[in-house]
C-alpha atoms as a PDB file:
ATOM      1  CA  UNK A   1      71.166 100.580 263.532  1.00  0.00           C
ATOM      2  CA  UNK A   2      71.827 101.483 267.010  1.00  0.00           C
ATOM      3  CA  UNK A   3      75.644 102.540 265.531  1.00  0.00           C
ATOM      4  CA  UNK A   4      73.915 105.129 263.402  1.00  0.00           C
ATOM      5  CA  UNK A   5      71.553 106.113 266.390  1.00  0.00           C
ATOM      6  CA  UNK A   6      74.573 106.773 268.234  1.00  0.00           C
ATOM      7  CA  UNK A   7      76.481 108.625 265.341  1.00  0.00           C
ATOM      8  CA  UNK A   8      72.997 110.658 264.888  1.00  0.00           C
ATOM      9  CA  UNK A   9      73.261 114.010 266.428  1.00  0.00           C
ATOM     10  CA  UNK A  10      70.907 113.726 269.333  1.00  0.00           C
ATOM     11  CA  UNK A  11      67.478 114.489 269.206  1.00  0.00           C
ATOM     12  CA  UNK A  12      63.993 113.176 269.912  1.00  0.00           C
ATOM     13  CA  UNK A  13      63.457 111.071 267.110  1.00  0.00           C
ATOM     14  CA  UNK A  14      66.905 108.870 268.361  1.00  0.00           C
ATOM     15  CA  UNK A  15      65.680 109.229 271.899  1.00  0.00           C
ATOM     16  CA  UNK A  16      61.959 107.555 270.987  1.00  0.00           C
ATOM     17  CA  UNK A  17      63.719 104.587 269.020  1.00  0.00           C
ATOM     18  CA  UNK A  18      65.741 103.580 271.592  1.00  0.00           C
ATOM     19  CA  UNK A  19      62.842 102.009 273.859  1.00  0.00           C
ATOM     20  CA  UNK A  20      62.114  99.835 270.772  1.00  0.00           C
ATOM     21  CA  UNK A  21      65.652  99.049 270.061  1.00  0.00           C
ATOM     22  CA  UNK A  22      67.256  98.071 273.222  1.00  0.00           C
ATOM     23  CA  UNK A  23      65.144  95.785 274.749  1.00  0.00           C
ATOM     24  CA  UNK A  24      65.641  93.036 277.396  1.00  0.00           C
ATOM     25  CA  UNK A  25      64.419  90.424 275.102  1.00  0.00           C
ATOM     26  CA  UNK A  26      66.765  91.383 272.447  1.00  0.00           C
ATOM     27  CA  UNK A  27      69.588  91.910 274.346  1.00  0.00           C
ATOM     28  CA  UNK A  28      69.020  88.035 275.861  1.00  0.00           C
ATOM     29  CA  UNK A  29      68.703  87.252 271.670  1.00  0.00           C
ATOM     30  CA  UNK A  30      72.556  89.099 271.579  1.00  0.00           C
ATOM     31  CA  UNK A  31      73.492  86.663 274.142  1.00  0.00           C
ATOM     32  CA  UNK A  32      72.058  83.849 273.837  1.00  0.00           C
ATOM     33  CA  UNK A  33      74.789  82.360 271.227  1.00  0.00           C
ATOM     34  CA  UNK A  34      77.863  80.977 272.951  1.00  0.00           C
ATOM     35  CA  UNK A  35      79.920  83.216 271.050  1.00  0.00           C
ATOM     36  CA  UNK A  36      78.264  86.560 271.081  1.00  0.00           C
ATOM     37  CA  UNK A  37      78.718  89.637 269.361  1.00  0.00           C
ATOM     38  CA  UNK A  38      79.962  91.843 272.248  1.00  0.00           C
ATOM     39  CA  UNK A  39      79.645  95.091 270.277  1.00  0.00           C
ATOM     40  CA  UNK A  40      76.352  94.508 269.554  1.00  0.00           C
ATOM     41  CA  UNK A  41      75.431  93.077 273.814  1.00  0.00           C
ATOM     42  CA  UNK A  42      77.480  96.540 274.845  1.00  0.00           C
ATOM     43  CA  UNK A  43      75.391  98.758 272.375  1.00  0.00           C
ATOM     44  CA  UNK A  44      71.857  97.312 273.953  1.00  0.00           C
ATOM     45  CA  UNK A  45      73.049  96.748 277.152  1.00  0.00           C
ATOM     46  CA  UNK A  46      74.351 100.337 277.911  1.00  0.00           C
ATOM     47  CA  UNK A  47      70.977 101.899 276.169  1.00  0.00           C
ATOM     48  CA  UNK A  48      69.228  99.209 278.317  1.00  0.00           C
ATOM     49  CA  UNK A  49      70.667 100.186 281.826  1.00  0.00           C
ATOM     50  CA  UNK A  50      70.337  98.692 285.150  1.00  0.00           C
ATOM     51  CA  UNK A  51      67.407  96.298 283.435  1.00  0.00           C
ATOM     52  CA  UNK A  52      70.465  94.693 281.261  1.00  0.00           C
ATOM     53  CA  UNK A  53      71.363  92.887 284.426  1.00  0.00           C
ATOM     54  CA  UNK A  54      69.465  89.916 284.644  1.00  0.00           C
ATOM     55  CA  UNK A  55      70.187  88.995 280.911  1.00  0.00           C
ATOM     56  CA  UNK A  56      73.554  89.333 281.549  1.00  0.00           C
ATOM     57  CA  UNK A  57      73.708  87.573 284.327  1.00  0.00           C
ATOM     58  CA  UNK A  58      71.820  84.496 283.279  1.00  0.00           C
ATOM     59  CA  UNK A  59      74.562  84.458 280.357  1.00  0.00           C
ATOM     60  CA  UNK A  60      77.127  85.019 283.133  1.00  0.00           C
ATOM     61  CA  UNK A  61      76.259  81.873 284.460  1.00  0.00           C
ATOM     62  CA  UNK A  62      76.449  79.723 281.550  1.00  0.00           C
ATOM     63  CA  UNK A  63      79.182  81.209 279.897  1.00  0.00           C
ATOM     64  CA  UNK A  64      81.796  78.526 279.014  1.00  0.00           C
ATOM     65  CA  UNK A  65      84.458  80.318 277.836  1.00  0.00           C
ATOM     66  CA  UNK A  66      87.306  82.480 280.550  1.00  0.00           C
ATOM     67  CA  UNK A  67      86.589  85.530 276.936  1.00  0.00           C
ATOM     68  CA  UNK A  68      83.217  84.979 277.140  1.00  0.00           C
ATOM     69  CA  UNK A  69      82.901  85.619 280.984  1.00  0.00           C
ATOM     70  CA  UNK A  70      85.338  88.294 280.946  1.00  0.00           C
ATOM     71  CA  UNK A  71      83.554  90.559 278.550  1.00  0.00           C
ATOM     72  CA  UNK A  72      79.960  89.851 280.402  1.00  0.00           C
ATOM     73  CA  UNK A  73      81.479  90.634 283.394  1.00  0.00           C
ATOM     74  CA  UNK A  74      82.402  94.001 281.566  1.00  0.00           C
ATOM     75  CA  UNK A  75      79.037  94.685 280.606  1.00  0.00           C
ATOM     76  CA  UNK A  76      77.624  94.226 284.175  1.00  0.00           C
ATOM     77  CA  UNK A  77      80.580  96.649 285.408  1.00  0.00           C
ATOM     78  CA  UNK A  78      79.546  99.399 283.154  1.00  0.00           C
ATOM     79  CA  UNK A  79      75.889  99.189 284.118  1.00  0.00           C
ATOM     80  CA  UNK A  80      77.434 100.766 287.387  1.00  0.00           C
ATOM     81  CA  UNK A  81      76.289 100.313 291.487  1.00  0.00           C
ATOM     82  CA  UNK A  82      72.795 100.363 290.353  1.00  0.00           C
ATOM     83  CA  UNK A  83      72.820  96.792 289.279  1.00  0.00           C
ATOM     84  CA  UNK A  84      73.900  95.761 292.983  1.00  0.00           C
ATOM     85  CA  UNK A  85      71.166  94.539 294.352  1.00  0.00           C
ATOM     86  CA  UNK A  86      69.978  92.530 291.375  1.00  0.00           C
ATOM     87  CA  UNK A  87      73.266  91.270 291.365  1.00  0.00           C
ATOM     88  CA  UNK A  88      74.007  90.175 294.767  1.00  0.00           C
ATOM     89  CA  UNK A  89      70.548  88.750 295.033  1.00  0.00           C
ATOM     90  CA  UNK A  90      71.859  85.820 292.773  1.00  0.00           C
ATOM     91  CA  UNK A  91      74.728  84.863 295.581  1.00  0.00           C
ATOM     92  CA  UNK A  92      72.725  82.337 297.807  1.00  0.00           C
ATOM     93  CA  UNK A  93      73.161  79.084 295.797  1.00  0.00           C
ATOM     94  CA  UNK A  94      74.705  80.105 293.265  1.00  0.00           C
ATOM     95  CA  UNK A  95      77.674  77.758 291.899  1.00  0.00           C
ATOM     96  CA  UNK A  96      80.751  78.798 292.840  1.00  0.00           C
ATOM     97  CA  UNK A  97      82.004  80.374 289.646  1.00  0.00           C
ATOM     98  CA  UNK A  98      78.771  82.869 289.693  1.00  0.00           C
ATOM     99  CA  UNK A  99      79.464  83.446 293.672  1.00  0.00           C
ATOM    100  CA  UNK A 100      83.324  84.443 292.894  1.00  0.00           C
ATOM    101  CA  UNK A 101      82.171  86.526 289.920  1.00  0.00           C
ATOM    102  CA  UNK A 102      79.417  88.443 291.957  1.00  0.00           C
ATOM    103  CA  UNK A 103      81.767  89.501 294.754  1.00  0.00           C
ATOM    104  CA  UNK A 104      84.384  90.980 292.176  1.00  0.00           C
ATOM    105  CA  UNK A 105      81.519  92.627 290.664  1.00  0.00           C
ATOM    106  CA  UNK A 106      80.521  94.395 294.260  1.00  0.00           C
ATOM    107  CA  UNK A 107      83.689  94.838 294.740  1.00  0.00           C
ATOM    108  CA  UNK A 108      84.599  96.857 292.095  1.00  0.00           C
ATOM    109  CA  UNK A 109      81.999  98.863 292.606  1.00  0.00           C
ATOM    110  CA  UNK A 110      82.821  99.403 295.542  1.00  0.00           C
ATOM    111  CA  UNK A 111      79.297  99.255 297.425  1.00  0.00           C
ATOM    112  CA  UNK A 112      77.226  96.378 299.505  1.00  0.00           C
ATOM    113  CA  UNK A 113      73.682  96.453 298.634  1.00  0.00           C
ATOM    114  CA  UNK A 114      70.869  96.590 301.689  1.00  0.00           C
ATOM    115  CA  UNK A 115      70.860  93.252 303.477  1.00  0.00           C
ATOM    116  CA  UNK A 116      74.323  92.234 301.338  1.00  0.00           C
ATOM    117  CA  UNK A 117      77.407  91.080 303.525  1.00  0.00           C
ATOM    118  CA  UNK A 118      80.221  89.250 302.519  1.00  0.00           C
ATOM    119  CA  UNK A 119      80.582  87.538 305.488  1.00  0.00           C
ATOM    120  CA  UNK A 120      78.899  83.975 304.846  1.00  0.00           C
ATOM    121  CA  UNK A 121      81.114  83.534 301.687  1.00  0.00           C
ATOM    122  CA  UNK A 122      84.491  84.307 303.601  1.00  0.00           C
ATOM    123  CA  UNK A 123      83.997  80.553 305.070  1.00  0.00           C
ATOM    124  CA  UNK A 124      82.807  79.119 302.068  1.00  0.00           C
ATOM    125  CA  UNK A 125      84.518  75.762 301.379  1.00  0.00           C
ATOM    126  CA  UNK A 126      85.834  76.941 298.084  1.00  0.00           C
ATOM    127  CA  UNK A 127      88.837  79.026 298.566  1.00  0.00           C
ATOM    128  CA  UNK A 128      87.884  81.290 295.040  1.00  0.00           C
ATOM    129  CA  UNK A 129      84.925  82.438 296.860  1.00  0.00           C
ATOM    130  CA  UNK A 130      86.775  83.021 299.984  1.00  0.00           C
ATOM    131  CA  UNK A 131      89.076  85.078 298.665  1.00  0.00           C
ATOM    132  CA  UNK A 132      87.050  87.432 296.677  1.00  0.00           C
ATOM    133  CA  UNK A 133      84.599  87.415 300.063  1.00  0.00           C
ATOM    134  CA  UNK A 134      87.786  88.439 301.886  1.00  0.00           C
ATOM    135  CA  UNK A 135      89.009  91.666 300.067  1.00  0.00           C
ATOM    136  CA  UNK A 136      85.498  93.016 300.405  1.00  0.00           C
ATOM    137  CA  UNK A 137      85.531  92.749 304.297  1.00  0.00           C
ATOM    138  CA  UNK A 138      89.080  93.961 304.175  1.00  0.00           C
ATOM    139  CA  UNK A 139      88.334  96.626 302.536  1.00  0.00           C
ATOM    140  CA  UNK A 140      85.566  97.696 304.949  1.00  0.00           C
ATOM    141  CA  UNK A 141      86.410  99.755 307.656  1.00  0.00           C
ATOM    142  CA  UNK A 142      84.000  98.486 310.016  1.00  0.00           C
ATOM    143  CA  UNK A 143      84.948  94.875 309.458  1.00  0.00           C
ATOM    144  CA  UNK A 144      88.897  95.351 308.497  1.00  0.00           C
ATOM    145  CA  UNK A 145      89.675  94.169 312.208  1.00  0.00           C
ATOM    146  CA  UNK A 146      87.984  90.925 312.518  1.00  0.00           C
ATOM    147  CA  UNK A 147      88.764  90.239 309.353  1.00  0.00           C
ATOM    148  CA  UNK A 148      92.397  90.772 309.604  1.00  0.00           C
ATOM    149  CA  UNK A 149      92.290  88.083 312.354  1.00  0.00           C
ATOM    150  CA  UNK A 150      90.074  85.663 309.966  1.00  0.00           C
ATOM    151  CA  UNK A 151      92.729  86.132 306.993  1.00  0.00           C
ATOM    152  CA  UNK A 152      95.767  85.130 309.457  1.00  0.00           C
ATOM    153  CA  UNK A 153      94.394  82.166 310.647  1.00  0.00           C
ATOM    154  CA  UNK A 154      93.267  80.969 306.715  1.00  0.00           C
ATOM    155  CA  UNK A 155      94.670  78.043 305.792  1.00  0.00           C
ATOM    156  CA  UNK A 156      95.568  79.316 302.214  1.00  0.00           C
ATOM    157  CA  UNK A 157      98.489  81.652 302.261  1.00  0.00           C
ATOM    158  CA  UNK A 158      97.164  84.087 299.581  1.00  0.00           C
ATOM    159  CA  UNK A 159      94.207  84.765 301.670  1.00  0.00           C
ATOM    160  CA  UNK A 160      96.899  85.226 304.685  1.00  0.00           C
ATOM    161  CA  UNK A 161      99.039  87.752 302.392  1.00  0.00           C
ATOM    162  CA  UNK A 162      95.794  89.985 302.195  1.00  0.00           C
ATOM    163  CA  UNK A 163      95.246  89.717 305.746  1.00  0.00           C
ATOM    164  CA  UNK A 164      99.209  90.700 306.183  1.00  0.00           C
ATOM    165  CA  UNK A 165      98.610  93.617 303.550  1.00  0.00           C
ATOM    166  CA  UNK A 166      95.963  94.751 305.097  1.00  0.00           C
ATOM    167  CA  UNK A 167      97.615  94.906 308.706  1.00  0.00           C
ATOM    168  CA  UNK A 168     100.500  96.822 307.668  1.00  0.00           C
ATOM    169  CA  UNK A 169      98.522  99.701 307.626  1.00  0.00           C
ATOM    170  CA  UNK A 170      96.977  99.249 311.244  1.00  0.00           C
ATOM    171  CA  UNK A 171      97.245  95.919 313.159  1.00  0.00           C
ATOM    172  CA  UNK A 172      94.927  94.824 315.924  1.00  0.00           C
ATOM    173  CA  UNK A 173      96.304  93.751 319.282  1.00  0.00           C
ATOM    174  CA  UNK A 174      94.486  90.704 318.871  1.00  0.00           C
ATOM    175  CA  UNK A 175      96.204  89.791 315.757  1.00  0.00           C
ATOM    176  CA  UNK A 176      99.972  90.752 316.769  1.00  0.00           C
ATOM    177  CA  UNK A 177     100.284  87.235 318.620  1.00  0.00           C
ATOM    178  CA  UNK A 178      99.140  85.525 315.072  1.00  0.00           C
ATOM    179  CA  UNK A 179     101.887  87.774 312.705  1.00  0.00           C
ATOM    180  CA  UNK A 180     105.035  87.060 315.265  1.00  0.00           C
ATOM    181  CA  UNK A 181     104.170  83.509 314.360  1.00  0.00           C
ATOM    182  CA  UNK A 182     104.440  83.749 310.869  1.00  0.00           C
ATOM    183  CA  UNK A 183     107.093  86.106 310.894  1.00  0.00           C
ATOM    184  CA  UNK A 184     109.024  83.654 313.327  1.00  0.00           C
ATOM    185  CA  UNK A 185     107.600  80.245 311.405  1.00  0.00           C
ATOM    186  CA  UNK A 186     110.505  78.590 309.187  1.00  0.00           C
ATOM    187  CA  UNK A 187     108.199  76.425 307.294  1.00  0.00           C
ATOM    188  CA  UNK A 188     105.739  79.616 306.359  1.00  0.00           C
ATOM    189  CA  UNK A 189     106.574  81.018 302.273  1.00  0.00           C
ATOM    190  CA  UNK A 190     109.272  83.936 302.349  1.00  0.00           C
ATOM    191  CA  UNK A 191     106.998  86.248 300.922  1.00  0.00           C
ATOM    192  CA  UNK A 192     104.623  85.634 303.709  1.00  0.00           C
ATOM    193  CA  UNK A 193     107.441  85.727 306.563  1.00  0.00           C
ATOM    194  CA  UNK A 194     108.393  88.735 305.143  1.00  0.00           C
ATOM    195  CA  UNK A 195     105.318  90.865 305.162  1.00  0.00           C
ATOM    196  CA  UNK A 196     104.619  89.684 309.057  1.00  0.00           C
ATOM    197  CA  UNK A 197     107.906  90.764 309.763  1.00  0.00           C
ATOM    198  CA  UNK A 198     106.875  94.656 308.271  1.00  0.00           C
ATOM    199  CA  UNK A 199     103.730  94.463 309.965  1.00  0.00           C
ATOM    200  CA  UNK A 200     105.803  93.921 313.405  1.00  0.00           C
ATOM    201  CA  UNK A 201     108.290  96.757 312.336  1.00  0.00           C
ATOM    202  CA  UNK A 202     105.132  99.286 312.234  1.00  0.00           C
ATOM    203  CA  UNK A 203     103.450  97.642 314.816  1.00  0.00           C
ATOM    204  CA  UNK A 204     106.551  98.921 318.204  1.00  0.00           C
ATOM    205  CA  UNK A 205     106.736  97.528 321.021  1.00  0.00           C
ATOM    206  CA  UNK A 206     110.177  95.760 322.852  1.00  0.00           C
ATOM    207  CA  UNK A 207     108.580  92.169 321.854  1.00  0.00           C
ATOM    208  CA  UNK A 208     108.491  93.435 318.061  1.00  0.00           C
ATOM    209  CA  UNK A 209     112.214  94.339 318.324  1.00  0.00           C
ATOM    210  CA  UNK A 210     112.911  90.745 319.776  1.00  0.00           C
ATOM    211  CA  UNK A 211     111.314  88.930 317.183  1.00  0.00           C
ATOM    212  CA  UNK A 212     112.771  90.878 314.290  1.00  0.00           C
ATOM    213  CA  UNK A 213     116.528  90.088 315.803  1.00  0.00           C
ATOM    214  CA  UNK A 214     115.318  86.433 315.953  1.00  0.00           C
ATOM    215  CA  UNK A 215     114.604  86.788 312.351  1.00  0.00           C
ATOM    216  CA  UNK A 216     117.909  88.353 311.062  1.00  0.00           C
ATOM    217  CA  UNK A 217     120.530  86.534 312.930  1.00  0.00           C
ATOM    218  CA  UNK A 218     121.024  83.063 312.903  1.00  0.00           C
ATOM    219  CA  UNK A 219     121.708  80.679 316.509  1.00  0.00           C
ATOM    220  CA  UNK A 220     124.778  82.042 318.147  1.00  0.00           C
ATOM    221  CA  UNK A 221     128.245  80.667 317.248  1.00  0.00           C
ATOM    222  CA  UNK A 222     130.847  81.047 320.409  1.00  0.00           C
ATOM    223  CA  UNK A 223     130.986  84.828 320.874  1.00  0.00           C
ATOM    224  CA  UNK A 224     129.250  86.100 317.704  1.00  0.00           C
ATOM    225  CA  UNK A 225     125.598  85.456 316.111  1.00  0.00           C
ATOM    226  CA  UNK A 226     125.571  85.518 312.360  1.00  0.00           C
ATOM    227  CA  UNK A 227     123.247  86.868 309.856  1.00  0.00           C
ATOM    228  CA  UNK A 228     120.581  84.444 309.028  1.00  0.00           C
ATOM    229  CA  UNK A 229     120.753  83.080 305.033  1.00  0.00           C
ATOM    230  CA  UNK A 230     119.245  85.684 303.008  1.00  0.00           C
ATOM    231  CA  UNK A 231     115.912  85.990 302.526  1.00  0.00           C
ATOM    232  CA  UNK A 232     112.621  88.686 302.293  1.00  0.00           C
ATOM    233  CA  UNK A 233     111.965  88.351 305.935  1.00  0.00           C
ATOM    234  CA  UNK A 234     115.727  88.533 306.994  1.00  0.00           C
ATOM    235  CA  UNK A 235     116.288  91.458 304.782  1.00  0.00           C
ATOM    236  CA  UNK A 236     112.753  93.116 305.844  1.00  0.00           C
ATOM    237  CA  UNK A 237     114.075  92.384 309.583  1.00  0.00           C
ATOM    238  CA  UNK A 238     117.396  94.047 308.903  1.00  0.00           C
ATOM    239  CA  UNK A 239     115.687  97.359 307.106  1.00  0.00           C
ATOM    240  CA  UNK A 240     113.190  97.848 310.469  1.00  0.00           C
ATOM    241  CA  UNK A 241     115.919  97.315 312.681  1.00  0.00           C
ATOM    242  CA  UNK A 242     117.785 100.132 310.935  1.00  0.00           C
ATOM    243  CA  UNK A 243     114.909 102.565 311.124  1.00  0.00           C
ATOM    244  CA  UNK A 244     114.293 101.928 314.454  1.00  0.00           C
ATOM    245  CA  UNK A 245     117.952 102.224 315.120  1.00  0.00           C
ATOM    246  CA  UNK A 246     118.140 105.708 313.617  1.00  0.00           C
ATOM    247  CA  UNK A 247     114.672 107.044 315.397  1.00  0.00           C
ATOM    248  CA  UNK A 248     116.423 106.019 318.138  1.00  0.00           C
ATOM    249  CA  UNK A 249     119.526 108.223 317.596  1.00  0.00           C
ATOM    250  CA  UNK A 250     117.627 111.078 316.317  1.00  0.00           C
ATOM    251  CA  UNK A 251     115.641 110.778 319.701  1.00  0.00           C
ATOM    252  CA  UNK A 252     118.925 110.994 321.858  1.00  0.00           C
ATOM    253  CA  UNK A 253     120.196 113.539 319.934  1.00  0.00           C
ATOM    254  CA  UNK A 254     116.939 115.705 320.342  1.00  0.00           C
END
């Protein structure tokens, strides 16, 4: 019915059905099975509107299946920012499958509902949560520069990698101390060494330039100091040292 409403040109008598069609009662019938017919959920829940969230929701959270969550977490996404605050009202207590789910939700929409912040969840015990918490504050003007500083000192590295991705376009003093330790830290993944090291490469300063020599060239032989063994951060150290090398000429010759 609704696929004929739809097809109908559009008119009041399609217009007055839908009220009697889409309802929230119906639509938590549509997904109430643990297998649900996702045409049929899309069909009430986008004639439905912000209303559809609770339903979906509450089927979020028992959802069993990764399919199952993925296409009610599609749903909620097309009911747009208006389902916010409905949504981040379930955070506080929520298990953490529902909190991580939530936070990608606000996040894609890219908004923070009145009395919403991430910040409780970006120390929450489980690092899912923490990470999703994260990339919202990250992605906040306001709170980019603490939480750059937060991410750094996280004990799990992909958490540390957004903090590093983050910095590379604007580091704050504060945090400069923190990335010349992981660029300089041997035990730290190469990946990870080598995004500190580009952060220190944007970042200036005579200290930077020290650090990123440390990084290329291995312990001095004699008369000569090798290259270090290859890796990101060695070659990332080599690339900034060139730039800065060739500013540096361009300078002179100016």
């Amino acid at each position: 019915l609704g696929e004929i409403l739809d097809a109908a040109p559009d008119g009041v008598p399609a217009r007055e059905l839908w009220p009697a069609i889409a309802t929230e009662e119906r639509l938590r019938e549509a997904v109430e099975p643990a297998a649900p017919d996702h045409r049929v959920v899309a069909v009430l829940a986008s004639h439905l509107g912000v209303p559809a969230a609770e339903p979906l929701l509450d089927a979020l959270e028992r959802a069993a299946t990764r399919s199952n969550r993925a296409a009610l977490l599609k749903h909620i996404v097309a009911l747009g920012p208006g389902a916010a605050p409905a949504t981040a009202a379930r955070l506080e207590g929520a298990p953490w499958y529902l909190q991580r789910n939530i936070l990608v939700l606000l996040g894609q929409w890219g908004v923070w509902p009145e009395g919403f912040s991430p910040l409780p969840y970006a120390s929450s015990g489980d690092v899912r949560v923490r990470r999703e918490a994260m990339k919202l504050l990250l992605a906040d003007e306001t709170h980019r520069p603490a939480a750059i500083v937060s991410a750094l000192a996280d004990r799990d590295d992909t958490i540390v990698g957004l903090g590093l991705g983050a910095a590379v376009h604007g580091c704050p003093a504060t945090a400069l101390p923190m990335v010349r330790q992981l660029a300089e830290s041997p035990g730290r993944l190469p990946a990870i060494r080598g995004e500190a090291v580009r952060v220190l490469a944007r970042s200036g300063g005579e200290d930077a330039v020290e650090v990123l020599v440390g990084v290329a060239c291995a312990k001095r032989r004699w008369l000569r100091r090798p290259l270090a063994p290859r890796s990101p951060a060695m070659l990332a150290a080599i690339a900034a040292i060139s730039i800065k090398n060739a500013r540096a000429s361009r300078s002179v010759i100016d």
